[in-house]
Protein backbone atom coordinates (compact mmCIF):
# COMPACT_ATOMS: atom_id res chain seq x y z
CA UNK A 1 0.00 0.00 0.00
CA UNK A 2 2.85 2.13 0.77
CA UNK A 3 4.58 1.43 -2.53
CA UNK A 4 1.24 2.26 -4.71
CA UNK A 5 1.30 5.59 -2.65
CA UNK A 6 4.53 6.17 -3.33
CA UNK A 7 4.07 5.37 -7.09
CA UNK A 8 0.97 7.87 -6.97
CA UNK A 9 2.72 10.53 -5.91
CA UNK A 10 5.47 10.18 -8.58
CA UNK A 11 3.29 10.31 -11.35
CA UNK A 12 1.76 13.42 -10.17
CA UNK A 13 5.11 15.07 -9.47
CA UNK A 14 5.75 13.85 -13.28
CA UNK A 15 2.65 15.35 -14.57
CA UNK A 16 3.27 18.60 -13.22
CA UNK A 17 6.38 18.79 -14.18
CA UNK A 18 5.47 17.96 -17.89
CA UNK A 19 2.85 20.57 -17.16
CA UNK A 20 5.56 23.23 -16.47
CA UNK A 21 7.81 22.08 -19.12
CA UNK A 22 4.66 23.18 -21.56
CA UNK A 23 4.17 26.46 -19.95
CA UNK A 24 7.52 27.30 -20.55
CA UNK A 25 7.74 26.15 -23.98
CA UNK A 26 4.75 27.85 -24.57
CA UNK A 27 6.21 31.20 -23.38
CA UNK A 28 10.34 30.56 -24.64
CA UNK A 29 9.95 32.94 -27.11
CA UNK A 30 8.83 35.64 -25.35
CA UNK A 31 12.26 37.73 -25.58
CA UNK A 32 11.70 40.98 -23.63
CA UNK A 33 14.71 42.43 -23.74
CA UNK A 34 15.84 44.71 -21.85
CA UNK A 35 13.09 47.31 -22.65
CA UNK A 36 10.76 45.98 -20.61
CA UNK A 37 7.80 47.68 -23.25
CA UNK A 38 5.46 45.36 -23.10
CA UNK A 39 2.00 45.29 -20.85
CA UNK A 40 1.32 42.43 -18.59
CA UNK A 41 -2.34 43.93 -18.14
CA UNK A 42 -3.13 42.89 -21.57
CA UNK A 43 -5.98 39.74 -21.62
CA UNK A 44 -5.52 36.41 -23.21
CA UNK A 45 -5.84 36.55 -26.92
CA UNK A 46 -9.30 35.67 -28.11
CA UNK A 47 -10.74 34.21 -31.09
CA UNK A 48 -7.18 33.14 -32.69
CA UNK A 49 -7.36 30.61 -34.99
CA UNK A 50 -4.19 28.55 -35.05
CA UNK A 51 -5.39 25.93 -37.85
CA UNK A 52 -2.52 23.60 -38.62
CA UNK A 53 0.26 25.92 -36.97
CA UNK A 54 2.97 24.45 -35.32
CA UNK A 55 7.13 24.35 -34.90
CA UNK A 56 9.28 27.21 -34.87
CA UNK A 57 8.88 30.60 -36.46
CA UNK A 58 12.05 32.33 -37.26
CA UNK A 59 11.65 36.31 -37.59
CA UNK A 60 14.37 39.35 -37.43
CA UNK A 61 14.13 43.10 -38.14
CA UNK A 62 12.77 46.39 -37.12
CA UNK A 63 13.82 47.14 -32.96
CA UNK A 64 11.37 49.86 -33.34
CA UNK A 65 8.33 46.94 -33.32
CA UNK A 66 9.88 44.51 -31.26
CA UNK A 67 7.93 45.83 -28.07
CA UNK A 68 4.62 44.99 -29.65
CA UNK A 69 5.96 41.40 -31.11
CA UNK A 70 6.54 40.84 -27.79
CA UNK A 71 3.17 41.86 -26.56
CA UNK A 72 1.53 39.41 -29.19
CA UNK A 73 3.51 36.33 -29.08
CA UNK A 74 2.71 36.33 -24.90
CA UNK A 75 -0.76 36.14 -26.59
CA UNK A 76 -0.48 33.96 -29.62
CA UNK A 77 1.58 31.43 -27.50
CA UNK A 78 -1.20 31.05 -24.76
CA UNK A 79 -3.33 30.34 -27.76
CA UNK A 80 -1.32 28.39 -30.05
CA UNK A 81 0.70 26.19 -27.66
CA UNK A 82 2.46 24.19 -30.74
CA UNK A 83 4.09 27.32 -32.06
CA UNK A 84 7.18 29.04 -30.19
CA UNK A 85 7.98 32.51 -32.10
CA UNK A 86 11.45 33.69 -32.22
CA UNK A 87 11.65 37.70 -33.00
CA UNK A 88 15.54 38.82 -32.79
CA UNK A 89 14.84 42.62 -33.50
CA UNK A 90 18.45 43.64 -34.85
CA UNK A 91 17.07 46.41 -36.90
CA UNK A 92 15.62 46.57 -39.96
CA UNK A 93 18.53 46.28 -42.37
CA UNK A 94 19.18 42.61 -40.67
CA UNK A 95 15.67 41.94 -41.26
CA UNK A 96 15.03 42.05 -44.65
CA UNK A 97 18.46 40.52 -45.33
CA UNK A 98 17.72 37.61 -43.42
CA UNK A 99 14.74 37.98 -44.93
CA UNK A 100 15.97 37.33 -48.73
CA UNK A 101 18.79 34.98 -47.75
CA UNK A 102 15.93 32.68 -47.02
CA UNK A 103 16.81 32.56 -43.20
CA UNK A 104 13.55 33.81 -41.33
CA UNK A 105 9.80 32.91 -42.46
CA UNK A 106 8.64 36.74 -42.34
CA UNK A 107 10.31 40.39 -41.59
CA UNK A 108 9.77 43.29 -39.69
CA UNK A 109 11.19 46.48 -41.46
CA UNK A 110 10.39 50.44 -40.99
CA UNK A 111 11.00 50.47 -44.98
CA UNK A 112 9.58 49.42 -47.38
CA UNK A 113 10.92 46.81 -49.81
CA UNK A 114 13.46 48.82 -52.30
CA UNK A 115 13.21 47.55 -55.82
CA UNK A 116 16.29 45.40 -55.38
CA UNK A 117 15.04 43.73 -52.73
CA UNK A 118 12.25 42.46 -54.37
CA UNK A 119 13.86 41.46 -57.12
CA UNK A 120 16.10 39.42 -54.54
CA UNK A 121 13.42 37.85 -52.83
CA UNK A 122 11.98 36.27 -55.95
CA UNK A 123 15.08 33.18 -55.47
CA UNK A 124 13.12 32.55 -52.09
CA UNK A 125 9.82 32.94 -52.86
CA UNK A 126 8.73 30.06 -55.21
CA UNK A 127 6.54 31.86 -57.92
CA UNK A 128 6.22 35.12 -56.13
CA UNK A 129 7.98 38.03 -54.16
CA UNK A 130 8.23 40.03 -50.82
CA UNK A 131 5.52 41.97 -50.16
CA UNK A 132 4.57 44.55 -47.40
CA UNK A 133 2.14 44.24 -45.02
CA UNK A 134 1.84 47.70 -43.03
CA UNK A 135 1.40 46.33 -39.40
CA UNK A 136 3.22 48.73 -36.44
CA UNK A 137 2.32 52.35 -36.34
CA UNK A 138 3.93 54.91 -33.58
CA UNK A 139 5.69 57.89 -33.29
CA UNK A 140 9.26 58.59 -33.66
CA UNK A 141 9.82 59.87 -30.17
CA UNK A 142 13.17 62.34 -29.80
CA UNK A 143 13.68 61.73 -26.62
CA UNK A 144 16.30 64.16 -24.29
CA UNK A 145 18.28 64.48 -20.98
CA UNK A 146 19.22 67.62 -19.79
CA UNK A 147 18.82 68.21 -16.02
CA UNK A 148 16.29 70.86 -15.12
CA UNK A 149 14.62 71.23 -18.38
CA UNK A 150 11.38 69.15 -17.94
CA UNK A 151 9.36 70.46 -21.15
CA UNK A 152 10.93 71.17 -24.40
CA UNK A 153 9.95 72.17 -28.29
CA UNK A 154 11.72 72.21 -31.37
CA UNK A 155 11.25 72.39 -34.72
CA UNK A 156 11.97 70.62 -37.85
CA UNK A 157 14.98 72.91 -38.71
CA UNK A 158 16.66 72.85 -35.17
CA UNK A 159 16.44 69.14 -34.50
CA UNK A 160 18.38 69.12 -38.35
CA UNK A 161 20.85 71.11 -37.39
CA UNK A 162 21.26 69.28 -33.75
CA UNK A 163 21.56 66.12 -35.36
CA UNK A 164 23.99 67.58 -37.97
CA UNK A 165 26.29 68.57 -35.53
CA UNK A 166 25.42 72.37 -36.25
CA UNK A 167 23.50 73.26 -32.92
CA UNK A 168 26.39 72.19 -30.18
CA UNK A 169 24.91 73.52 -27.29
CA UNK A 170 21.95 73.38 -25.10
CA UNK A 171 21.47 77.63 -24.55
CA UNK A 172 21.86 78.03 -28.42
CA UNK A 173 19.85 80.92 -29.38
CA UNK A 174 17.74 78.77 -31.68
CA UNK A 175 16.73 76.45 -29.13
CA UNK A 176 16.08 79.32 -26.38
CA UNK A 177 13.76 80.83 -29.37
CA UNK A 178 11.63 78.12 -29.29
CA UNK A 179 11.59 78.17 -25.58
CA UNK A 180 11.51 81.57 -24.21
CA UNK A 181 10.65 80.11 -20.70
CA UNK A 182 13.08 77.29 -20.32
CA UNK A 183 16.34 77.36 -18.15
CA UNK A 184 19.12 75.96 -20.82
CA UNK A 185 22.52 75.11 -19.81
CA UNK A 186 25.39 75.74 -21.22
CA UNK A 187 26.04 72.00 -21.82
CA UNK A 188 27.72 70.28 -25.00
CA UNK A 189 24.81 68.31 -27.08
CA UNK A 190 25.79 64.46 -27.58
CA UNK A 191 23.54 63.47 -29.84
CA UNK A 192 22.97 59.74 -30.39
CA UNK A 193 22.05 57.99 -33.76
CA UNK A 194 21.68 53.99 -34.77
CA UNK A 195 24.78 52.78 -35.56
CA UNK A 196 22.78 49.51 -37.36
CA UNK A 197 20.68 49.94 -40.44
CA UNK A 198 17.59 51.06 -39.16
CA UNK A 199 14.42 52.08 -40.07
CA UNK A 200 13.70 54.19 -37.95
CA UNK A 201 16.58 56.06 -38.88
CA UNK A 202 15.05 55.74 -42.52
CA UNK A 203 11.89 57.36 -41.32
CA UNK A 204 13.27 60.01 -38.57
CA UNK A 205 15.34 61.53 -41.98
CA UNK A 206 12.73 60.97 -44.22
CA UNK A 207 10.84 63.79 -41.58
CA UNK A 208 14.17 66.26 -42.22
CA UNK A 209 14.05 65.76 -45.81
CA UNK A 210 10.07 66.79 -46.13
CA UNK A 211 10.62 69.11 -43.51
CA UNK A 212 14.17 71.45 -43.10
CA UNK A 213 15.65 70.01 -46.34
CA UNK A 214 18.13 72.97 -46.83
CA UNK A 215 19.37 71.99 -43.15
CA UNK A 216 19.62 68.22 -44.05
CA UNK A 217 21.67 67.99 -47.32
CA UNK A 218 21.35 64.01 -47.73
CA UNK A 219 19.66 61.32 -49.67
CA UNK A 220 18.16 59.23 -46.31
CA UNK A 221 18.26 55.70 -45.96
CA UNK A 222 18.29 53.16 -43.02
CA UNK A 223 22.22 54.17 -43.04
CA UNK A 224 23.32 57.39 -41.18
CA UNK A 225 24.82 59.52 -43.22
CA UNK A 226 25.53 62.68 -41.20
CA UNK A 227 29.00 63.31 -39.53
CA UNK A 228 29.75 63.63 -35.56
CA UNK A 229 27.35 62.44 -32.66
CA UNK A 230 27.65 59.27 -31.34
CA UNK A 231 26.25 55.39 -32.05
CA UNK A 232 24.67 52.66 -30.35
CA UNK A 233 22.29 49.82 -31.89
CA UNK A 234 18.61 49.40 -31.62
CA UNK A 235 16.32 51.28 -30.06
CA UNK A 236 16.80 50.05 -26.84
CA UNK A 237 20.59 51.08 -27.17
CA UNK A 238 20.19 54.41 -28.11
CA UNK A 239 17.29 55.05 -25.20
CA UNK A 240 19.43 53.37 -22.84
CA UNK A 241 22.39 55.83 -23.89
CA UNK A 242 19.93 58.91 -23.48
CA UNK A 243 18.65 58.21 -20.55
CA UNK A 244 22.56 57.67 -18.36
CA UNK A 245 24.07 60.99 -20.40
CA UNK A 246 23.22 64.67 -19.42
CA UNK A 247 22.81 67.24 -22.38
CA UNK A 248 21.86 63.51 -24.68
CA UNK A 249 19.45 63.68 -27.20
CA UNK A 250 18.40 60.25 -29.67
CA UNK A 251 15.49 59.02 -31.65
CA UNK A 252 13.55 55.95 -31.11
CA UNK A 253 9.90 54.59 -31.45
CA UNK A 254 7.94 56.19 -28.19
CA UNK A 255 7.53 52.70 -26.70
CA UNK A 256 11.23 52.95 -25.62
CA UNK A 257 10.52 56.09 -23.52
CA UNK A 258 10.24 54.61 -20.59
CA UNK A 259 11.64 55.26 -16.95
CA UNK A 260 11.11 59.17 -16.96
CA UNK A 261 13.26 59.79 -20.58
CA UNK A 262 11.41 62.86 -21.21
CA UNK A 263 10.83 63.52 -24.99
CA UNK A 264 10.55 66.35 -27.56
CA UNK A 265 7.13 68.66 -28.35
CA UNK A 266 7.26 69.30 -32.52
CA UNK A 267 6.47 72.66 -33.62
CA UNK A 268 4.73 71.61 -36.94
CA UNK A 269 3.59 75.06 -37.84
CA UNK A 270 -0.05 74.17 -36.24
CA UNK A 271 -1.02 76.51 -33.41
CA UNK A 272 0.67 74.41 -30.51
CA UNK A 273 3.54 72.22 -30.59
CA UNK A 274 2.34 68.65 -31.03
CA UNK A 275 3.71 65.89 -28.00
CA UNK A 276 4.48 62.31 -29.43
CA UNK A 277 1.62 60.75 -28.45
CA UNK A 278 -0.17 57.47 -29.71
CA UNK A 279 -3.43 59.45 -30.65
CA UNK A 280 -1.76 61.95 -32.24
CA UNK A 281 0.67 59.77 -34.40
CA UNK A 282 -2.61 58.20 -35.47
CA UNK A 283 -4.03 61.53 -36.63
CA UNK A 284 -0.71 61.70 -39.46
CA UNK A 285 -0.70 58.01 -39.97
CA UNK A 286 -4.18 58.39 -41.01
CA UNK A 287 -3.41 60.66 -44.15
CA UNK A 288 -0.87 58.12 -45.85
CA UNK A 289 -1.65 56.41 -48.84
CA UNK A 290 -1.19 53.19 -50.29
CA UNK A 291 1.13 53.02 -53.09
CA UNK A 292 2.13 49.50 -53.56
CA UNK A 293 0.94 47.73 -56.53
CA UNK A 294 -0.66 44.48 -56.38
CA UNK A 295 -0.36 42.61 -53.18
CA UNK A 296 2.19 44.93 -51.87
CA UNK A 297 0.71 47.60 -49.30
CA UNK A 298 3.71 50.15 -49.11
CA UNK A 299 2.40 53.30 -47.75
CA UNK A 300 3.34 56.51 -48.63
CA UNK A 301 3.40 58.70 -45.32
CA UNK A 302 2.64 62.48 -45.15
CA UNK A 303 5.92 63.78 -42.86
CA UNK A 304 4.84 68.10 -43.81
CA UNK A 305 1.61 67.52 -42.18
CA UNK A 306 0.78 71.08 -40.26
CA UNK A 307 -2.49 69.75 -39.37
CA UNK A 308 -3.69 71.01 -35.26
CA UNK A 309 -2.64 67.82 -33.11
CA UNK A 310 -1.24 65.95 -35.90
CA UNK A 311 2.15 64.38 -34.80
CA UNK A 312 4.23 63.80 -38.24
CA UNK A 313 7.53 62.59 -37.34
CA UNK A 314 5.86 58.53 -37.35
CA UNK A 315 6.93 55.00 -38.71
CA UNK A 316 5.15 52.32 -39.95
CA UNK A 317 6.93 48.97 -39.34
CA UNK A 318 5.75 46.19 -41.90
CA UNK A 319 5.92 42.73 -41.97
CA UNK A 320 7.35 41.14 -45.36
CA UNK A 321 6.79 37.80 -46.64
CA UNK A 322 5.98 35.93 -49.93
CA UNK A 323 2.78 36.22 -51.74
CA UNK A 324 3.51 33.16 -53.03
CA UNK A 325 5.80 30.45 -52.33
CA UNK A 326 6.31 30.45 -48.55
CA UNK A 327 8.21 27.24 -47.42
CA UNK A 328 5.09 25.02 -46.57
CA UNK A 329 6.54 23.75 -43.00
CA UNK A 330 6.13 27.57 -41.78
CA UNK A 331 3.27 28.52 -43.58
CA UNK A 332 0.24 27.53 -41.12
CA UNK A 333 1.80 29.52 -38.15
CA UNK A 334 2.74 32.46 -40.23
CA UNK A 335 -0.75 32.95 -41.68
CA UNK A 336 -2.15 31.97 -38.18
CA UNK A 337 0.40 34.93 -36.34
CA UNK A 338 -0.04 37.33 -38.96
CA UNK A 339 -3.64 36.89 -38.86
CA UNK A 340 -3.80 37.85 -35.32
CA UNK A 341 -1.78 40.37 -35.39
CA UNK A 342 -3.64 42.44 -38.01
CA UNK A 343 -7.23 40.71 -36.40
CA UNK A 344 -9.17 43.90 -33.92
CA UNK A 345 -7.94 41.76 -30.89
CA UNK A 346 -4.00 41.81 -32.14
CA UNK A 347 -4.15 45.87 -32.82
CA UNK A 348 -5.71 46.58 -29.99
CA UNK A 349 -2.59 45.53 -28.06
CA UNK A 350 -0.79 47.94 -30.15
CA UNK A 351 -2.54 51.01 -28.48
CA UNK A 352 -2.01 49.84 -24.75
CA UNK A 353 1.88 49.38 -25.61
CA UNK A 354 2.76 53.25 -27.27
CA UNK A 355 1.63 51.70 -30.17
CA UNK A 356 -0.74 53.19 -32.89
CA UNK A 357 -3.16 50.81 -34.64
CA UNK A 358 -3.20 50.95 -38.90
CA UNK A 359 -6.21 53.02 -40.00
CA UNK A 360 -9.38 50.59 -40.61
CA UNK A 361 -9.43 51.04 -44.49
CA UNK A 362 -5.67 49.98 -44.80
CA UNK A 363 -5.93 46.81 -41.70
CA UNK A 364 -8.43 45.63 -43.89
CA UNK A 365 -6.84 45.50 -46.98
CA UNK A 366 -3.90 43.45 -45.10
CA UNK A 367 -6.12 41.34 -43.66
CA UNK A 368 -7.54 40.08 -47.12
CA UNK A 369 -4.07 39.60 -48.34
CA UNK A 370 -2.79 37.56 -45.35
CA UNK A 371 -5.71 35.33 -45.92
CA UNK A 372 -4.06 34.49 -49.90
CA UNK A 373 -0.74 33.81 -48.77
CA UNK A 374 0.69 30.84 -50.13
């Protein structure tokens, strides 16, 4: 009697311990970081469908979005226990690299697909080509350390010149313009930019071009092309080099402002300076336009809006994959993620991480189109 109680308890020790060994499995992709953006308020997923998905999904690219993947595969995995999602984030150059070397089953990229590119990803995709499916929207947040100045504004031109190593102090005359009210030190600038390809870098000089062009003499690209300032990779990098330097100053997707970095209010021409706010990057996201051509969604953002509460400086982070020709052993839990992502339930996670959902007429499109994937 002894031994059968003894045997009892073992398998139920074994049982739970198979139990955990699920959870965990369940949840081993959830790579936070060390950003530490994502919500653990948010409910369980609901209404996923996970079909046939299982295995391993292998994904890299855009930093700026990784806060949200992170958000949604806690969700998806609680759903779809067969499927563990692996997001690496190094930027968006990485991405869609890794992307048409044939090495991850979808990207994440602040950029569009360049002609090249899809021209490239034609040897992967069986029949068909990269395409991109807007999915992330946000503001660029310019985030700023200088001790004793709590609120600041700039404008398109100054943050140029900061950021071209024009500006090099805090209690330039240009910036004390723009804030009449403000205490400014006399403190050296150190201004921070991605040293990875990035598309957030992409989109933050996209902003300068539109905006202060004769101040930003370059082409733009996920490369940085202006001299001076400093590096550091990712997102996370560049807010974590902000936040531990007086008189910094960086760029990142707002999601990455956390533990008090204090960020910029635009002066867009409107009557008050706009803050980087979800609700108001949704207001500018809301005016682009698709210009992709057949199952491609690239959007064409408006970066001059002067509209009143309109915040222009955003990103859009899209994921890229085949139209046709995905490898078939990844397909079912790429369709079944991406289809929760861009579901009402998957966006709405965006908005309670400093995210900004894609505008209804656009989410819908995408959703049709990750439906056809093949």
């Amino acid at each position: 009697m002894k031994l059968q109680r003894m045997n009892r308890r073992a398998l139920a020790l074994g049982a739970l311990a198979v139990s955990g060994a699920l959870a965990l499995t369940a949840c081993g992709s959830d790579d936070t970081g060390d950003n530490g953006g994502t919500s653990s308020a948010n409910p369980p997923a609901s209404n996923v469908k996970c079909d046939d998905a299982k295995g391993q999904l292998l994904a890299d690219g855009s930093s700026a979005q990784k806060n949200a993947i992170d958000a949604w595969v806690k969700q998806f995995a609680a759903a779809c226990k067969g499927v563990q999602i692996n997001y690496k984030g190094g930027g968006s150059g990485a991405g869609v690299t890794a992307f048409t070397q044939g090495r991850v089953a979808f990207a994440g990229s602040d950029s569009a697909l360049k002609p090249e590119e899809v021209e490239a990803s034609k040897k992967i995709c069986n029949g068909g080509q990269g395409i991109d499916l807007p999915m992330v929207g946000g503001p660029i947040a310019v985030g700023y350390n200088v001790n004793g100045v709590d609120n600041l504004v700039l404008d398109a031109k100054t943050l140029a010149k900061i950021f071209n190593n024009e500006i090099k102090t805090w209690n330039d005359p240009a910036i004390q313009k723009l804030n009449p009210d403000a205490k400014l030190p006399n403190l050296k600038i150190q201004a921070f930019h991605r040293s990875d390809d990035s598309g957030t870098t992409d989109n933050f000089t996209k902003y300068l071009i539109a905006t202060a062009k004769s101040d930003w003499p370059y082409e733009g690209g996920k490369t940085w092309e202006a001299k001076g300032g400093q590096s550091a990779s990712g997102s996370s990098g560049l807010a974590q080099q902000v936040k531990q330097t007086n008189g910094a100053i960086g760029y990142f997707e707002l999601s990455y402002a956390k533990d008090g970095i204090k960020t910029v209010d635009l002066d867009t021409g409107a009557a008050q300076p706009v803050k980087a706010t979800v609700e108001n990057a949704t207001k500018a996201i809301s005016e682009a336009k698709v210009v992709g051509t057949g199952k491609d969604l690239a959007l064409e953002l408006n970066y001059g809006t002067k509209a009143e509460g309109a915040y222009p400086m955003v990103l859009v982070t899209y994921e890229i994959v085949c139209d046709k020709g995905n490898k078939a052993d990844t397909l079912p839990a790429t369709k079944a993620f991406l289809r929760y992502i861009a579901s009402e339930d998957g966006q709405k996670v965006l908005a309670e991480n400093d995210y900004a959902p894609i505008p209804d007429d656009i989410i819908s499109q995408v959703r049709t189109t990750i439906e056809g994937l093949s």
